[in-house]
PDB file of N, CA and C in Angstrom:
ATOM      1  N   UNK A   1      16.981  38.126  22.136  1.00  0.00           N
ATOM      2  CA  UNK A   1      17.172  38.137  20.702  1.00  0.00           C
ATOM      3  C   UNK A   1      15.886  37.697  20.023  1.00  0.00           C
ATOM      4  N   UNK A   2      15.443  38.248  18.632  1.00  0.00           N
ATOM      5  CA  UNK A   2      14.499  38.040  18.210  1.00  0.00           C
ATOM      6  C   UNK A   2      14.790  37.265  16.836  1.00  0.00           C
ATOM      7  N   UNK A   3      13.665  36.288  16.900  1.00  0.00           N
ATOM      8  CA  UNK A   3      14.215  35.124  15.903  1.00  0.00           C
ATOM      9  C   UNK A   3      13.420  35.848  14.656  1.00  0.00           C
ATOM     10  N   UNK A   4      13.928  36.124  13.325  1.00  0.00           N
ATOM     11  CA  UNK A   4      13.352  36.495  12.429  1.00  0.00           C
ATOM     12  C   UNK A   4      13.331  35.334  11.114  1.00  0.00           C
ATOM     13  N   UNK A   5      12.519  35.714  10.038  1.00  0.00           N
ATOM     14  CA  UNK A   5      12.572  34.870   8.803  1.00  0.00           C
ATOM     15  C   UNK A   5      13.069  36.087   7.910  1.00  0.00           C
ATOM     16  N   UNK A   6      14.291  35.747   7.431  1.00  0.00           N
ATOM     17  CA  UNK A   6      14.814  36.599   6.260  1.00  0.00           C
ATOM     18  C   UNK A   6      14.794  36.257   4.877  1.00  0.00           C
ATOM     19  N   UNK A   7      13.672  37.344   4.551  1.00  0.00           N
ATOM     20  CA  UNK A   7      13.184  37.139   3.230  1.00  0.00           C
ATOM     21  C   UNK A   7      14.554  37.438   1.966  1.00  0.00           C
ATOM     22  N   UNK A   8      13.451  36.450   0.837  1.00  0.00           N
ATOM     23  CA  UNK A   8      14.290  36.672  -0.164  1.00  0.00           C
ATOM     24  C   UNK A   8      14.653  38.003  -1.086  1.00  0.00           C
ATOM     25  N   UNK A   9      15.420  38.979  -1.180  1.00  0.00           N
ATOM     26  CA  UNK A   9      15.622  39.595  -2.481  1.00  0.00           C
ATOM     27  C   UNK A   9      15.250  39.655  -3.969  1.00  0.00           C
ATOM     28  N   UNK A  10      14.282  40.574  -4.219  1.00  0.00           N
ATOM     29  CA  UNK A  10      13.734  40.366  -5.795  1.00  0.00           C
ATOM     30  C   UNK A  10      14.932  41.494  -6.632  1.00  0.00           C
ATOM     31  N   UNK A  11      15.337  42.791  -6.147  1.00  0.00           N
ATOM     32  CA  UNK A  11      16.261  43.195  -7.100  1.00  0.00           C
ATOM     33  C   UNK A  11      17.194  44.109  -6.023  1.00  0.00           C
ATOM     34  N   UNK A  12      18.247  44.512  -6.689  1.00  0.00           N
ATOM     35  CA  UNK A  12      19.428  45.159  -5.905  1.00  0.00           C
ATOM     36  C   UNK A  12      19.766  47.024  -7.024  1.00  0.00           C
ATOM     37  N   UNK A  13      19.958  47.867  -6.485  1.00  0.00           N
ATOM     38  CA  UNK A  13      19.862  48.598  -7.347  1.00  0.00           C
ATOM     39  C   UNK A  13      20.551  50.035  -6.692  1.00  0.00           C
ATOM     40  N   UNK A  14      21.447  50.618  -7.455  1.00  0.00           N
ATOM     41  CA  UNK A  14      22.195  51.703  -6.430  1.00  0.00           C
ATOM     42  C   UNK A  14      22.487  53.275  -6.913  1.00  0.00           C
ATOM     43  N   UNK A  15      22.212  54.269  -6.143  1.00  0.00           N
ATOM     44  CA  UNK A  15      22.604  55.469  -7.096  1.00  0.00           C
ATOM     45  C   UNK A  15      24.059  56.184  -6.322  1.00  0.00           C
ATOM     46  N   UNK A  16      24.278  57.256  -6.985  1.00  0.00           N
ATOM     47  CA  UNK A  16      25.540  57.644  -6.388  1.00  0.00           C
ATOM     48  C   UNK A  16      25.625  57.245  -4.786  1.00  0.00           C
ATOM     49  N   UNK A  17      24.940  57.304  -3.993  1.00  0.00           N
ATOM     50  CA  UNK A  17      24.960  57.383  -2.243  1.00  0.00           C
ATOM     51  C   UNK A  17      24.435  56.421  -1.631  1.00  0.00           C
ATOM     52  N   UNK A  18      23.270  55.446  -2.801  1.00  0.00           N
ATOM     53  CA  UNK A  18      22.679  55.104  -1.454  1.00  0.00           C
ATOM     54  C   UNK A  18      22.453  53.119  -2.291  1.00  0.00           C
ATOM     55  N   UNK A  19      22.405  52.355  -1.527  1.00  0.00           N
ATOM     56  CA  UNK A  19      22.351  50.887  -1.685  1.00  0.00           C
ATOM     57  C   UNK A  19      20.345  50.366  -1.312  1.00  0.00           C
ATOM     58  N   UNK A  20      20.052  50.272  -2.217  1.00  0.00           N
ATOM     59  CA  UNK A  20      18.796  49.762  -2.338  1.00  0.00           C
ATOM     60  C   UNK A  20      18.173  48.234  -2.365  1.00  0.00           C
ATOM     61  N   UNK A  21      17.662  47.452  -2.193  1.00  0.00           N
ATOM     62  CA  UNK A  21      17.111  46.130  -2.029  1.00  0.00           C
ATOM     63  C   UNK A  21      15.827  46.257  -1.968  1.00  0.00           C
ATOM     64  N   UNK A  22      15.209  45.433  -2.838  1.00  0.00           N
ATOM     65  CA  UNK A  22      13.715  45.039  -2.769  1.00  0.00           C
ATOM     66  C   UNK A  22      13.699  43.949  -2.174  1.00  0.00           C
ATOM     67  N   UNK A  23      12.376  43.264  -1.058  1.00  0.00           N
ATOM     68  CA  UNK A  23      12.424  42.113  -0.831  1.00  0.00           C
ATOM     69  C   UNK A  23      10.638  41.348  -1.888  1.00  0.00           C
ATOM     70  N   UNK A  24      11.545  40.298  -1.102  1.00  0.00           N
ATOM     71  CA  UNK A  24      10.116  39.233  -1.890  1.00  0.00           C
ATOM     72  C   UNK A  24       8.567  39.434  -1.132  1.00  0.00           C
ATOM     73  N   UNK A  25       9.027  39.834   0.304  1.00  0.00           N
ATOM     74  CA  UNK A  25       8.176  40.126   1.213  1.00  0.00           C
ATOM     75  C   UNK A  25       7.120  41.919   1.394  1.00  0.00           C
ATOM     76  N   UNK A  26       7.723  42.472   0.421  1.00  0.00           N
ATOM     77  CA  UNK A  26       7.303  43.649  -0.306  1.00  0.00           C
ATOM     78  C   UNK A  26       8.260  44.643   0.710  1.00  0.00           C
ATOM     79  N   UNK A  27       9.177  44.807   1.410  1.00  0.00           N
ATOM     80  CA  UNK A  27       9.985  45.565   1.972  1.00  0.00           C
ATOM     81  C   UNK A  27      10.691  46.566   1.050  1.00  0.00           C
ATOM     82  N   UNK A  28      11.151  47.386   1.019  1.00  0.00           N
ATOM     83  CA  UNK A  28      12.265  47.908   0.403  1.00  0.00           C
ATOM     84  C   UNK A  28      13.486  48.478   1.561  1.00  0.00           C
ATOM     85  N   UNK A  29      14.502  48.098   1.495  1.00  0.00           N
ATOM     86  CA  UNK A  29      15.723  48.602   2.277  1.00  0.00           C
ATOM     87  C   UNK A  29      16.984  49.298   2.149  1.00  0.00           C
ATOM     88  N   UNK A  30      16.630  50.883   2.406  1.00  0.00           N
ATOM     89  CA  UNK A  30      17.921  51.315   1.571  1.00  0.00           C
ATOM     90  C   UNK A  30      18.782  51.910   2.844  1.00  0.00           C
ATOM     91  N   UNK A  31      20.311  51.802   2.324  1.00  0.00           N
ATOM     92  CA  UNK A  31      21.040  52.036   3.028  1.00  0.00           C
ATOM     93  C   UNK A  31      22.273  53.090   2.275  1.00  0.00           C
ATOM     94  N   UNK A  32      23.243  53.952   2.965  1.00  0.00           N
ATOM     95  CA  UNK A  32      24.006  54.606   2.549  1.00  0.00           C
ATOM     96  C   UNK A  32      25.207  53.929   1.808  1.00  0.00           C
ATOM     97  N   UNK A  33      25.769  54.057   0.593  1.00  0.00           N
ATOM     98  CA  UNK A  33      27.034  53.338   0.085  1.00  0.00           C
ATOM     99  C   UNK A  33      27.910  53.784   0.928  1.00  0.00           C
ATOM    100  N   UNK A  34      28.036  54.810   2.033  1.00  0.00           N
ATOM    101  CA  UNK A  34      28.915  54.983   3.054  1.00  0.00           C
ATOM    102  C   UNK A  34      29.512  53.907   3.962  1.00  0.00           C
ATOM    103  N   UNK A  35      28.347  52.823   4.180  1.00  0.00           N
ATOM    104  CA  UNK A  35      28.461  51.997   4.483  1.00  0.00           C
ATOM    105  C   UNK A  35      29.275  50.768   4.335  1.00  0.00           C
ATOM    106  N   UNK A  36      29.444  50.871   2.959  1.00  0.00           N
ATOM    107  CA  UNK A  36      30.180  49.827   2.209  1.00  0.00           C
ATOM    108  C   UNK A  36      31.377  50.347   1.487  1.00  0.00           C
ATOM    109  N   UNK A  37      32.377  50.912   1.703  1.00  0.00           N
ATOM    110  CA  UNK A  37      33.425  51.337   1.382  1.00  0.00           C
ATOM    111  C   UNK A  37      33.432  51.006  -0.195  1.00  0.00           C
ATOM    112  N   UNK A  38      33.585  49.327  -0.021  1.00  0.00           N
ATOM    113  CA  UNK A  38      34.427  48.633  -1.401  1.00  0.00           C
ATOM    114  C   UNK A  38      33.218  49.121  -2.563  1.00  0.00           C
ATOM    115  N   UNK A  39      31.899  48.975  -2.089  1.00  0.00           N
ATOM    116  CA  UNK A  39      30.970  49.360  -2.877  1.00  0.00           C
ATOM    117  C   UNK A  39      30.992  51.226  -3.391  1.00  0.00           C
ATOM    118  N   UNK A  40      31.533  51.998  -2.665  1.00  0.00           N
ATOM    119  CA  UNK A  40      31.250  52.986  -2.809  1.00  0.00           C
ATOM    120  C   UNK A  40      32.341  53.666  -3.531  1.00  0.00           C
ATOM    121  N   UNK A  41      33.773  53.092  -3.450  1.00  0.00           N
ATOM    122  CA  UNK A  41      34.695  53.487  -4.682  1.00  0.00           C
ATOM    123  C   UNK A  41      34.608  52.691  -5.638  1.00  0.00           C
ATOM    124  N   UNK A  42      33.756  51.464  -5.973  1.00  0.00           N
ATOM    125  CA  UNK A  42      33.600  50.981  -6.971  1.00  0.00           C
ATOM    126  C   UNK A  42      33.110  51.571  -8.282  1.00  0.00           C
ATOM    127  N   UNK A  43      33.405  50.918  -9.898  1.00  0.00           N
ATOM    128  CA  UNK A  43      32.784  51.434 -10.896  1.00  0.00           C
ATOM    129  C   UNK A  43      31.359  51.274 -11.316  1.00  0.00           C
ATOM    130  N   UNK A  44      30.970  51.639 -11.774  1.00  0.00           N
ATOM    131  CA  UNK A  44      29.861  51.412 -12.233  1.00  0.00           C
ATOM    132  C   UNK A  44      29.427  50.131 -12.546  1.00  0.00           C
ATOM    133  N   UNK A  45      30.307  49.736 -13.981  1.00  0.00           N
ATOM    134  CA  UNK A  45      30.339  48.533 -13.998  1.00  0.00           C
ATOM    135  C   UNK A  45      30.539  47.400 -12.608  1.00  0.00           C
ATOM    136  N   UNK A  46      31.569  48.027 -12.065  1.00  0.00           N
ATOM    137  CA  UNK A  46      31.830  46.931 -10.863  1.00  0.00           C
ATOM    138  C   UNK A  46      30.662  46.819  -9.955  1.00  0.00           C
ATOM    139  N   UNK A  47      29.678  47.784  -9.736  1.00  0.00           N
ATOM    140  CA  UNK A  47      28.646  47.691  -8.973  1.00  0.00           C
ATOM    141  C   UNK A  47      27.594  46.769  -9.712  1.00  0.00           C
ATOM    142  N   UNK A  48      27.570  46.580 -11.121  1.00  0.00           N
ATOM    143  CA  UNK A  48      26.567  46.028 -11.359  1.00  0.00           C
ATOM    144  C   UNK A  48      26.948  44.432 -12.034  1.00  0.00           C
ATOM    145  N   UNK A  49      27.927  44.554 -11.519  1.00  0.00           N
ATOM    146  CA  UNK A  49      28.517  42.518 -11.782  1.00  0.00           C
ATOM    147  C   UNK A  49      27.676  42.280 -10.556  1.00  0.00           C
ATOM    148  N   UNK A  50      27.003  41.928 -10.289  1.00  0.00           N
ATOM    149  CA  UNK A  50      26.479  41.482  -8.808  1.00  0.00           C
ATOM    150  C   UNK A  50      25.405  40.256  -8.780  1.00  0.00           C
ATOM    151  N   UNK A  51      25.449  39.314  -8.192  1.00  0.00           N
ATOM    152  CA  UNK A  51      24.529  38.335  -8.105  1.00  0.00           C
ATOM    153  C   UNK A  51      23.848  38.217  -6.911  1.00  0.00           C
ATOM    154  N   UNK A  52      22.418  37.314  -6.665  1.00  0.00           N
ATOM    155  CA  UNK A  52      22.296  37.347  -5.693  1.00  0.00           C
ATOM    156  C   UNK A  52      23.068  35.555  -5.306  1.00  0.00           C
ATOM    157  N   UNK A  53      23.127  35.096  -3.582  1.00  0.00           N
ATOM    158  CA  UNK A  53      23.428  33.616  -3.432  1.00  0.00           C
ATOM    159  C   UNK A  53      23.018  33.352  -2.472  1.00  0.00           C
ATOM    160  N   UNK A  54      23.382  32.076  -2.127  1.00  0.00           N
ATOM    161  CA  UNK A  54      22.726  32.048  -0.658  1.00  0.00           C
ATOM    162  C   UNK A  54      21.280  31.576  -0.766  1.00  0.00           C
ATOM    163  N   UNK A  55      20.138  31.421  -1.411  1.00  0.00           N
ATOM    164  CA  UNK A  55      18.880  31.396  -1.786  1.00  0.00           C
ATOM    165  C   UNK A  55      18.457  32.877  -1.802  1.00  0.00           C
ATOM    166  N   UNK A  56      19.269  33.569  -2.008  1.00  0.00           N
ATOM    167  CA  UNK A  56      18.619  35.254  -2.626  1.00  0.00           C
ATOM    168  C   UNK A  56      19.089  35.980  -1.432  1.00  0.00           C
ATOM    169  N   UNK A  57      19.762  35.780   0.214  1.00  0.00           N
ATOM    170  CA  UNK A  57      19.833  36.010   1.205  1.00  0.00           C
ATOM    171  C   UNK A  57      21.139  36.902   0.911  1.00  0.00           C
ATOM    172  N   UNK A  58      21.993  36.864   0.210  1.00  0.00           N
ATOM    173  CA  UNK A  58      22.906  37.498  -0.001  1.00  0.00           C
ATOM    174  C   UNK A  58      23.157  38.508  -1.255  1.00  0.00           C
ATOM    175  N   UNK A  59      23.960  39.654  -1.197  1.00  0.00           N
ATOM    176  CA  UNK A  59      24.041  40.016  -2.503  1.00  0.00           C
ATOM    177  C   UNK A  59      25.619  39.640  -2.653  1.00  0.00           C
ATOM    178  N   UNK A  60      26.445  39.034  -3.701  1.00  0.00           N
ATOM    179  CA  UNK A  60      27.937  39.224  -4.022  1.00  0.00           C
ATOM    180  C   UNK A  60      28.275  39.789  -5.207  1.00  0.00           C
ATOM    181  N   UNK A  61      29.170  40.395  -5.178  1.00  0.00           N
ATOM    182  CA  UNK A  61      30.527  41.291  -6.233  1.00  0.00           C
ATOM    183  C   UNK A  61      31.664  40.662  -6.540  1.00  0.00           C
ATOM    184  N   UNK A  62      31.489  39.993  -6.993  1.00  0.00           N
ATOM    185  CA  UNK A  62      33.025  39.448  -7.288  1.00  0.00           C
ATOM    186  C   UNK A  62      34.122  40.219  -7.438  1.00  0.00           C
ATOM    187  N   UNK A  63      34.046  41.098  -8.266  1.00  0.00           N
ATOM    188  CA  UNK A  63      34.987  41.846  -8.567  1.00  0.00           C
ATOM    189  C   UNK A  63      35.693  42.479  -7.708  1.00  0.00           C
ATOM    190  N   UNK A  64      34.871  42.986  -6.691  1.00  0.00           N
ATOM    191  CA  UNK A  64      35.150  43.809  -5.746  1.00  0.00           C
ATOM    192  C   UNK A  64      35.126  43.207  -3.924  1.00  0.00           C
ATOM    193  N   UNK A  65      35.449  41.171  -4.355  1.00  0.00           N
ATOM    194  CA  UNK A  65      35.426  40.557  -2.937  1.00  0.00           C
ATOM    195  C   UNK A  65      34.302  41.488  -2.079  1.00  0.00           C
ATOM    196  N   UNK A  66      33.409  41.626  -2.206  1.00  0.00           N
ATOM    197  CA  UNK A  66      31.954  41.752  -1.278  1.00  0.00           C
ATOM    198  C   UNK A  66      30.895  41.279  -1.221  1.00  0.00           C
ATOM    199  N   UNK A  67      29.951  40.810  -0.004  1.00  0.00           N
ATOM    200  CA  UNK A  67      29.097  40.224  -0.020  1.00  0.00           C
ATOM    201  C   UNK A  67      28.701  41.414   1.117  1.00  0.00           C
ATOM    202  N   UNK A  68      27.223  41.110   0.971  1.00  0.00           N
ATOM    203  CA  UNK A  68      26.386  42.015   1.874  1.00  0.00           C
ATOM    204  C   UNK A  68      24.953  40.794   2.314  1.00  0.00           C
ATOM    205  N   UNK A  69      24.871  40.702   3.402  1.00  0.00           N
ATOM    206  CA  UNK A  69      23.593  39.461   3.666  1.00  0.00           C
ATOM    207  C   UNK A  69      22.468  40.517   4.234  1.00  0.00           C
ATOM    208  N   UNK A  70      21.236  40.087   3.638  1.00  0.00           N
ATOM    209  CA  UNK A  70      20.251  40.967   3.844  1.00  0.00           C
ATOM    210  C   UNK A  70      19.840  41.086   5.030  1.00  0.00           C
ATOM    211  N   UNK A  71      20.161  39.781   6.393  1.00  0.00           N
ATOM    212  CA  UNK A  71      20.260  40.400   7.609  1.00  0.00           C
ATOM    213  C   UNK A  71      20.758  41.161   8.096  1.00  0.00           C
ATOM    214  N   UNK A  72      21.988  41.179   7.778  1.00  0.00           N
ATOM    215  CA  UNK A  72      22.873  42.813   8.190  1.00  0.00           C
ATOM    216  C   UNK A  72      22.015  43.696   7.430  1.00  0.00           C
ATOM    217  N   UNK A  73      21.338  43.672   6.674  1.00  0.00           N
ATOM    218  CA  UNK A  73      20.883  45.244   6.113  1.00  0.00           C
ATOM    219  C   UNK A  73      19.519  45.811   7.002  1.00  0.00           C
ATOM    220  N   UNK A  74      18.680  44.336   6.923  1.00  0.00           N
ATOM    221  CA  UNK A  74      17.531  44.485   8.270  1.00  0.00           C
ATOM    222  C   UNK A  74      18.583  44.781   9.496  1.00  0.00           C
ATOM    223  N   UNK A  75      19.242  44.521   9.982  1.00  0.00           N
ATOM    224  CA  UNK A  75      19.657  44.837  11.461  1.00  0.00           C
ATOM    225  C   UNK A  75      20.711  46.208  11.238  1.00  0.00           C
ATOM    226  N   UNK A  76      20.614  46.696  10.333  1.00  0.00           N
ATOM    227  CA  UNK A  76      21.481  47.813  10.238  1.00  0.00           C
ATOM    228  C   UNK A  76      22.697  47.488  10.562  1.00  0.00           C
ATOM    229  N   UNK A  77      23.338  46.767  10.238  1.00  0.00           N
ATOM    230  CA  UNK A  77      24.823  46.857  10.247  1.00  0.00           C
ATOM    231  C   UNK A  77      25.514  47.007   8.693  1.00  0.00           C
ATOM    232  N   UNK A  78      26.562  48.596   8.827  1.00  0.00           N
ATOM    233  CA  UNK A  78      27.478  48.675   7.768  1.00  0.00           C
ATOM    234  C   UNK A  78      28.655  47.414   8.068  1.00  0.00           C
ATOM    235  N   UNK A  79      29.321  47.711   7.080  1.00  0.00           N
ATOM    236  CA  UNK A  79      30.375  46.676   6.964  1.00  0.00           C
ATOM    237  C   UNK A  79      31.587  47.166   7.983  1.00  0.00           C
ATOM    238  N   UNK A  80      32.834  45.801   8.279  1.00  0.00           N
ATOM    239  CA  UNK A  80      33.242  46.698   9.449  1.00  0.00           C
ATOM    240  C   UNK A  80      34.301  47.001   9.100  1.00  0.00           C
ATOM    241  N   UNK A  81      34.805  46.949   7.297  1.00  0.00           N
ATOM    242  CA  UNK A  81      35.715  48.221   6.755  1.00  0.00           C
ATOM    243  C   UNK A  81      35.325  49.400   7.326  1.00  0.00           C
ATOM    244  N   UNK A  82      34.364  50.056   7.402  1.00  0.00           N
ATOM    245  CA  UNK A  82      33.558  51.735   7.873  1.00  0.00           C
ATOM    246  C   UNK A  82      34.167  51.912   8.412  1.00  0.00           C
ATOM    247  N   UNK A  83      34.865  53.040   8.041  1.00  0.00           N
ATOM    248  CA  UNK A  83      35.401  54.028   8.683  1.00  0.00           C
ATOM    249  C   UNK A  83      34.711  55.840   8.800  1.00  0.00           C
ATOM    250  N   UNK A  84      34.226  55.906   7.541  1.00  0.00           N
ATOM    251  CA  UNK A  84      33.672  57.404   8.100  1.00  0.00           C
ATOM    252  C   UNK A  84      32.027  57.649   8.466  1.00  0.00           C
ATOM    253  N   UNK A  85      31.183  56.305   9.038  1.00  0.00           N
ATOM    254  CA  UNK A  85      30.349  56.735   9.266  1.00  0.00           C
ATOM    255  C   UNK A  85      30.112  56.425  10.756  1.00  0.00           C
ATOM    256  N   UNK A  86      29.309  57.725  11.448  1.00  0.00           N
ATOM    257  CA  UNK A  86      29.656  58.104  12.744  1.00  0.00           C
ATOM    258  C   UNK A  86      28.439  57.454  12.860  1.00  0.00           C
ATOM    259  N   UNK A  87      27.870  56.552  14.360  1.00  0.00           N
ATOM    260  CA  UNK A  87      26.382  56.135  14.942  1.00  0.00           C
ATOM    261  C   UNK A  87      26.274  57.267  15.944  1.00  0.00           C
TER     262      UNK A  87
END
């Protein structure tokens, strides 16, 4: 296992398909809203109630009970609601 430092989050930002993250570390990480079920039938509005917590390590939704931690997004893991996306 490889020990990493997981940087902080400067913004979160999403279009119809896909889940985006900037880091502090100049990364950008985008991933499919396929991934995230609750995120991906969410409203508009509901996508953009979102904070970051954690010291920036996390993104949460209240609205929509989700959190996403930016290590799962570096290590590629969808959420394990997923159901229709095939590896």
């Amino acid at each position: 296992m490889v020990d990493i430092d997981i940087p902080e989050t400067c913004s979160v930002s999403m279009s119809d398909d896909t889940l985006t993250v900037e880091l502090k570390d100049g990364r950008t990480l985008s991933v499919p809203l396929s991934w995230y079920p609750r995120l991906l039938h969410a409203t508009s509005q509901e996508r953009n109630n979102r904070r970051l917590i954690d010291g920036g390590k996390k993104v949460h939704w209240k609205n929509i009970d989700e959190d996403i931690s930016i290590s799962c997004l570096i290590a590629g893991k969808p959420s394990q609601e997923k159901t229709d996306f095939i590896q």
